[in-house]
Protein backbone atom coordinates (compact mmCIF):
# COMPACT_ATOMS: atom_id res chain seq x y z
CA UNK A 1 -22.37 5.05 -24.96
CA UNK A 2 -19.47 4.71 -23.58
CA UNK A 3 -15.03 6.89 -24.74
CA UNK A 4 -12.23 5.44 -24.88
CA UNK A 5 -11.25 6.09 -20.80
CA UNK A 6 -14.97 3.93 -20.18
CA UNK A 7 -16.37 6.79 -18.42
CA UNK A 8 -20.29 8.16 -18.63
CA UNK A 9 -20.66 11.43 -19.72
CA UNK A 10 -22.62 12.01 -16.03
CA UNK A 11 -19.31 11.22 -13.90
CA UNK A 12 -18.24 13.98 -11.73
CA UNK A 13 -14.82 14.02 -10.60
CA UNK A 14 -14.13 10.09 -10.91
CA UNK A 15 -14.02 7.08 -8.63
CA UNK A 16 -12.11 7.61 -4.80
CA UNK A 17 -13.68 11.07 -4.57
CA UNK A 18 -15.97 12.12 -1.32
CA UNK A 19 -17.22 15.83 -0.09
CA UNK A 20 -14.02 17.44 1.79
CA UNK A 21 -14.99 19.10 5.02
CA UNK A 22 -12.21 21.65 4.88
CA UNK A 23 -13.70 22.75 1.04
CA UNK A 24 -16.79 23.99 1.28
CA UNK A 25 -18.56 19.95 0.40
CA UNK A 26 -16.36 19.73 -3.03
CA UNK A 27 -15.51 16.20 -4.01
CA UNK A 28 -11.52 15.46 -4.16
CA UNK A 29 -9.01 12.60 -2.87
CA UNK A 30 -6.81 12.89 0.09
CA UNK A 31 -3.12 11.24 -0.24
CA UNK A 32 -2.02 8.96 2.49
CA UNK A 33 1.55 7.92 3.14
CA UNK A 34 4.37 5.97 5.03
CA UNK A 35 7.78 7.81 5.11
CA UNK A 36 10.94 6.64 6.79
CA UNK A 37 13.28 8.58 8.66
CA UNK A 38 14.42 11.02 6.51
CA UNK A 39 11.46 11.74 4.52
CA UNK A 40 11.36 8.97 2.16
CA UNK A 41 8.20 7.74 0.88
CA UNK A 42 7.46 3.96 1.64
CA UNK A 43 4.13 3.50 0.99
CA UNK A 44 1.04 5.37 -0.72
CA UNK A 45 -1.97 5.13 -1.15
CA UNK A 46 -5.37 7.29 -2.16
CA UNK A 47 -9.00 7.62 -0.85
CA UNK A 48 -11.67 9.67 -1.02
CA UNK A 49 -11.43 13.22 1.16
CA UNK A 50 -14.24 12.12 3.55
CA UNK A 51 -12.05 9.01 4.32
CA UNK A 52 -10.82 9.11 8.24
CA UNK A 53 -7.07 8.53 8.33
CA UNK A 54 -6.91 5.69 10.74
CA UNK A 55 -9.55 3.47 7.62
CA UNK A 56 -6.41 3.95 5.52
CA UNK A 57 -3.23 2.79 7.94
CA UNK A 58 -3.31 -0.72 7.93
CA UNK A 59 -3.56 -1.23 3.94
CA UNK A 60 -0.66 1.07 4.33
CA UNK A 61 1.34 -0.61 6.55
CA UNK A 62 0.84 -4.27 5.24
CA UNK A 63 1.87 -2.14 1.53
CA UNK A 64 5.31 -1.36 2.86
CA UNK A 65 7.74 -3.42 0.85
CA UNK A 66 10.59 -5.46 1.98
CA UNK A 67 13.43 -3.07 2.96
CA UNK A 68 17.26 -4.01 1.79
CA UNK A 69 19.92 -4.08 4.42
CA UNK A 70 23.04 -4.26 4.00
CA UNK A 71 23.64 -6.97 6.31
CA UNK A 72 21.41 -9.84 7.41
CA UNK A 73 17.84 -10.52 6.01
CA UNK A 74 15.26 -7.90 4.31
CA UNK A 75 13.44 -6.09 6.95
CA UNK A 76 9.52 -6.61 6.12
CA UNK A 77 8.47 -3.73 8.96
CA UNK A 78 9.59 -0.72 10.52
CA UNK A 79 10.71 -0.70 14.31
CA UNK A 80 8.36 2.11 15.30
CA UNK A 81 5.40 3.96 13.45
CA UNK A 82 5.01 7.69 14.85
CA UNK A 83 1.30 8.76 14.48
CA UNK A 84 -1.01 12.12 15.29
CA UNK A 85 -4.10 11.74 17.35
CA UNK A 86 -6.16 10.51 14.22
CA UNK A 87 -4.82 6.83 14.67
CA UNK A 88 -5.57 6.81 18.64
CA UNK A 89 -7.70 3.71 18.38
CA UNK A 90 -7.22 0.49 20.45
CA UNK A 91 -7.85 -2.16 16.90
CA UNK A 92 -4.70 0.34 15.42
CA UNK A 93 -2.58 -0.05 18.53
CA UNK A 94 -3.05 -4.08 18.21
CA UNK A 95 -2.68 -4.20 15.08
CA UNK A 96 0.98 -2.31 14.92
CA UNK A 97 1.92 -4.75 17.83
CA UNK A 98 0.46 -7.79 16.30
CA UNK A 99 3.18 -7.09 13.46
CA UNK A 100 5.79 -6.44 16.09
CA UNK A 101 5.76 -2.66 15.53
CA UNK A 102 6.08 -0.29 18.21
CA UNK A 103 3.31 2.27 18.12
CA UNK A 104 4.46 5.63 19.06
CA UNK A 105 0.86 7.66 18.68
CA UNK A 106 -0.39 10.49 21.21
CA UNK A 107 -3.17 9.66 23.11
CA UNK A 108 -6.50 11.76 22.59
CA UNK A 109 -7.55 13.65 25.88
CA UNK A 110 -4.07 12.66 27.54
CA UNK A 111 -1.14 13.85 25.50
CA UNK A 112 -0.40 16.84 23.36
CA UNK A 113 0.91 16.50 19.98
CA UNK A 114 3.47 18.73 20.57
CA UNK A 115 5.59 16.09 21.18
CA UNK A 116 5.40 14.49 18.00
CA UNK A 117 6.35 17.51 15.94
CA UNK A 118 10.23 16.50 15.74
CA UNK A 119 8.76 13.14 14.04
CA UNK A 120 5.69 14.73 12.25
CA UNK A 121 7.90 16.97 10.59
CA UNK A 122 9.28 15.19 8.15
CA UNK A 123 5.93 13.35 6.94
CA UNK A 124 4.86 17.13 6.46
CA UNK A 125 8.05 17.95 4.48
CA UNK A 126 7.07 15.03 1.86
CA UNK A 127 3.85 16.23 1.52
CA UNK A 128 4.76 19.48 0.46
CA UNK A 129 7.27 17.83 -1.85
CA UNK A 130 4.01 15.76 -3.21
CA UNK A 131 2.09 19.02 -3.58
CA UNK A 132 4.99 20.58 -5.61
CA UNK A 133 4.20 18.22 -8.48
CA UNK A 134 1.21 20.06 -10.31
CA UNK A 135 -0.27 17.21 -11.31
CA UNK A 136 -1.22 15.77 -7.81
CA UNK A 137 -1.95 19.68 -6.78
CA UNK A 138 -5.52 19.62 -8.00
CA UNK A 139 -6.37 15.43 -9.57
CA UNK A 140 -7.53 15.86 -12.94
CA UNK A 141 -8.06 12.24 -13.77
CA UNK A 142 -11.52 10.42 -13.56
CA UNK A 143 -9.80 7.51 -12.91
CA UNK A 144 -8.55 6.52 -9.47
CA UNK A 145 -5.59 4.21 -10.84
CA UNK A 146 -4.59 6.78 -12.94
CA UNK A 147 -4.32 8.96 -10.18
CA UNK A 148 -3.01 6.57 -8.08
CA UNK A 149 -0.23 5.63 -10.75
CA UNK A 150 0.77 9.84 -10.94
CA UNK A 151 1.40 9.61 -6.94
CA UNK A 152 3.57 6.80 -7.23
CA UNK A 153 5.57 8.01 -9.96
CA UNK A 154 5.53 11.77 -7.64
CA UNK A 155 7.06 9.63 -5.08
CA UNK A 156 9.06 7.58 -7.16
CA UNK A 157 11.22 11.04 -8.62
CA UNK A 158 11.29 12.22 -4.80
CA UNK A 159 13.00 9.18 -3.41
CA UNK A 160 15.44 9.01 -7.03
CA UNK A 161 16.31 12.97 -6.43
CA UNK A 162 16.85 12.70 -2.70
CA UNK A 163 18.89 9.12 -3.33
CA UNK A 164 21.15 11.28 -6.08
CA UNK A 165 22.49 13.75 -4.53
């Protein structure tokens, strides 16, 4: 028999959820995101916890929306994409460049990341502002959409209040 959300009584924690490493095994999602200079939130998306970071970039970046200019036509890419050692991978690097985006990611074994911490920065800040929302703090829903639809409207209220003031 099935309620009213169609889930089994026997679901634990919903769809998009995998054993964290950092939590002691416990199932839970992991929020990925695209920000532009400032902070703003371009892109977002969700996956399970035991998803590795560089799985979820390119759904991300072909998710970025056209971007209004002022002048001229609507930009459908960013100029560069700034990146930790997670998305050090050679099918990442081609892809960025295959869509005529500059990737600007440290190499493992080669580079620090100290060097990315002026750019990393601000990705950090807007997932703290994410984290502020209580609702995406710990995901109650089963349901990954409904999840998925609470971190868009999170990032929807941080681009209207930064775009306010």
């Amino acid at each position: 028999m099935r309620d009213r959300l169609r889930e089994r009584p026997g679901d634990e924690r919903g769809d998009l959820t995998g054993p964290n490493r950092l939590d002691r095994g416990k199932k839970g999602s992991k929020i990925h995101l695209i920000t532009e200079r400032t902070g703003l939130p371009i892109a977002v998306a969700i996956s399970a916890a035991n998803l590795h970071d560089s799985v979820a970039l390119e759904p991300l970046v072909r998710s970025i929306p056209p971007i209004r200019s002022r002048r001229g036509p609507r930009r459908r890419r960013p100029g560069r994409l700034h990146g930790d050692k997670g998305y050090d991978y050679p099918r990442l690097r081609a892809f960025l460049r295959g869509r005529g985006i500059v990737p600007r990611i440290a190499r493992r074994g080669i580079e620090s990341s100290q060097r990315l911490g002026r750019h990393r920065w601000v990705v950090e800040r807007t997932v703290s502002w994410l984290a502020g929302c209580r609702r995406l703090h710990r995901r109650y829903e089963r349901r990954a959409d409904h999840f998925a639809s609470f971190v868009a409207i999170a990032a929807a209220l941080i681009c209207y209040r930064r775009l306010t003031n």
